[in-house]
Protein backbone atom coordinates (compact mmCIF):
# COMPACT_ATOMS: atom_id res chain seq x y z
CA UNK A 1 -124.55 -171.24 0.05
CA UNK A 2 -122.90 -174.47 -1.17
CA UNK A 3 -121.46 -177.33 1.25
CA UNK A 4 -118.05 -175.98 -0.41
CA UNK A 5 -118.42 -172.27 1.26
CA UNK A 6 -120.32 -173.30 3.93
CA UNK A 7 -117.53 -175.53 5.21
CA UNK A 8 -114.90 -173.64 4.22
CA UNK A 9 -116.54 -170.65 7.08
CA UNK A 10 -116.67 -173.35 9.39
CA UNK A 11 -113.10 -174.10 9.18
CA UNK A 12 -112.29 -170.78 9.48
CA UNK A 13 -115.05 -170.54 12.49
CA UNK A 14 -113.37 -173.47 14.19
CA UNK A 15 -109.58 -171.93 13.51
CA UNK A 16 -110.85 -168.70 15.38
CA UNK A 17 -112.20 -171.04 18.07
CA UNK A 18 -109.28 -172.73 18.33
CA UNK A 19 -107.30 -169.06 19.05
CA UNK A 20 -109.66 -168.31 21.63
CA UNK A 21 -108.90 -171.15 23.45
CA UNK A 22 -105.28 -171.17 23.20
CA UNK A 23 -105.19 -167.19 24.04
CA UNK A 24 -107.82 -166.88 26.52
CA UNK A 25 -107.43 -170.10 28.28
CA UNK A 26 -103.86 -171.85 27.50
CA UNK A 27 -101.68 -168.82 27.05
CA UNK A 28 -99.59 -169.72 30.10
CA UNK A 29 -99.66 -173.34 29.62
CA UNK A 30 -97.31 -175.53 27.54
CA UNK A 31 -99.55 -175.78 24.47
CA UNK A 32 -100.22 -171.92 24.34
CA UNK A 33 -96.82 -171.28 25.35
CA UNK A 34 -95.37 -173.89 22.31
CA UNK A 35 -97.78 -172.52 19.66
CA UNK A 36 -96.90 -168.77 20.61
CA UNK A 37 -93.51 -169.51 21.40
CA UNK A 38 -93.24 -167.70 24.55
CA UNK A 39 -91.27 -168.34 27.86
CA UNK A 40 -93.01 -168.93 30.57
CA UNK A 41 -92.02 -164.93 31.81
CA UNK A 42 -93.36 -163.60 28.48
CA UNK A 43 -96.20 -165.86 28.67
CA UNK A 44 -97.38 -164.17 32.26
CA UNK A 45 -96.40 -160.78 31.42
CA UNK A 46 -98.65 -161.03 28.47
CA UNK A 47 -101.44 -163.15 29.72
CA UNK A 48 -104.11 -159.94 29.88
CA UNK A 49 -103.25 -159.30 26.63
CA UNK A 50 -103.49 -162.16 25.09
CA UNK A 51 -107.18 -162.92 26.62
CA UNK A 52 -108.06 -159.78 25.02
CA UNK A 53 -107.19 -160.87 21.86
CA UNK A 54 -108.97 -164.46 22.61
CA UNK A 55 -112.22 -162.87 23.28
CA UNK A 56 -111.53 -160.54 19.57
CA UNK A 57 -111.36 -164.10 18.23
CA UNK A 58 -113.96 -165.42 19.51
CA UNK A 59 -116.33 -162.53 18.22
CA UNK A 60 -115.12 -163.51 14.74
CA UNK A 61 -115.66 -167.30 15.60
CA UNK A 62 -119.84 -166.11 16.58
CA UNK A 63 -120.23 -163.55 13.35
CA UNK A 64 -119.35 -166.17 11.06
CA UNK A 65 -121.06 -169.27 12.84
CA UNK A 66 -124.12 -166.52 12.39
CA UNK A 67 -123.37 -166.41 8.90
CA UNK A 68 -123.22 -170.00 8.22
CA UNK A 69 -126.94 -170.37 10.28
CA UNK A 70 -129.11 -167.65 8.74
CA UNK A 71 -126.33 -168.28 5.23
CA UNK A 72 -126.34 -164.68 4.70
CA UNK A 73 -123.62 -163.70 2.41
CA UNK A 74 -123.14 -159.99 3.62
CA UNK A 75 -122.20 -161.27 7.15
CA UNK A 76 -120.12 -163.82 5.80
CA UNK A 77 -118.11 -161.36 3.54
CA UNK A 78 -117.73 -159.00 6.49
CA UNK A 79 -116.42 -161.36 9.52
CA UNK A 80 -114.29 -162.92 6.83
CA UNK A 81 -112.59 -159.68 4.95
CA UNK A 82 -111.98 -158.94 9.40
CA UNK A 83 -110.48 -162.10 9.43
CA UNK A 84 -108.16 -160.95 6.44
CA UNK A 85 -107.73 -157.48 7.68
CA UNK A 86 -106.41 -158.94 10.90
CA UNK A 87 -104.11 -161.89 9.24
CA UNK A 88 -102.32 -159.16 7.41
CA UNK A 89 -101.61 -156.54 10.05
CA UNK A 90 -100.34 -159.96 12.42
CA UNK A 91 -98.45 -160.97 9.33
CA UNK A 92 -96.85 -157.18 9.00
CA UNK A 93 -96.05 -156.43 12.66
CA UNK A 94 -95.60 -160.35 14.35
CA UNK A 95 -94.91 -163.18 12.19
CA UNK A 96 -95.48 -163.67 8.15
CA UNK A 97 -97.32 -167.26 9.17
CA UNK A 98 -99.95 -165.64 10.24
CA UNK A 99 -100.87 -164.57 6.80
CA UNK A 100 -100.81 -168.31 6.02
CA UNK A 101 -102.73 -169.73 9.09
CA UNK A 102 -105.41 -166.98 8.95
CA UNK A 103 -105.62 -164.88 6.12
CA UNK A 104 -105.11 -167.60 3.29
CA UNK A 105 -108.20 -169.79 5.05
CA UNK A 106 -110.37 -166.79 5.16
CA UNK A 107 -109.60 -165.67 1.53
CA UNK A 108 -110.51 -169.26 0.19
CA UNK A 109 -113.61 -168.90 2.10
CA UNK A 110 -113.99 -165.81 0.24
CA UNK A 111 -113.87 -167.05 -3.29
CA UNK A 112 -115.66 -170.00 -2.29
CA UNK A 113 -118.85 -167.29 -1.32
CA UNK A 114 -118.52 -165.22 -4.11
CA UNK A 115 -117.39 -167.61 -7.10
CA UNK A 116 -119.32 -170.86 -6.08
CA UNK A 117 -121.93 -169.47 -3.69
């Protein structure tokens, strides 16, 4: 894989790290609460939920770390088209920026892995 694709999975590794932390670990704090843009009510009637959806991340985060290690495409293509999958259903039932903060990394990624290699 080139330094091009291979960094491009890494940003969208670390951007999946990044929402583990913030919904496993600072849901109910001020910089999970700003990001999400919760009340501190929402925020603790939530929390469960939300570190379910931290440790999701995080499984993304490991498949494509794994991909970027042993650089096999077919994992690559597979954590990343999740990582689409799940942008566009959180874009369709939460908030259209979510296309844009995790769908539009992952689909760069994408054509970085299949047009560059």
């Amino acid at each position: 894989m080139s330094i091009l694709t291979l960094t491009l999975i890494a940003l969208v590794a670390l951007l999946h790290a990044y929402f583990l932390a913030l919904e496993m670990f600072l849901w109910t704090r001020p910089p999970g609460m700003k990001v999400f843009r919760l009340t501190r009510e929402k925020a603790e009637a939530t929390r469960t939920l939300a570190a379910n959806q931290g440790l999701y991340n995080g499984f993304l985060a490991a498949g494509l770390v794994w991909s970027i290690i042993d650089e096999r495409r077919d994992v690559a293509t597979f954590f990343l088209a999740c990582v689409v999958v799940a942008g566009v259903y959180g874009a369709a039932t939460v908030n259209k920026r979510i296309f844009l903060v995790q769908s539009v990394p992952a689909l760069l990624a994408l054509a970085a892995l299949w047009l560059v290699g």
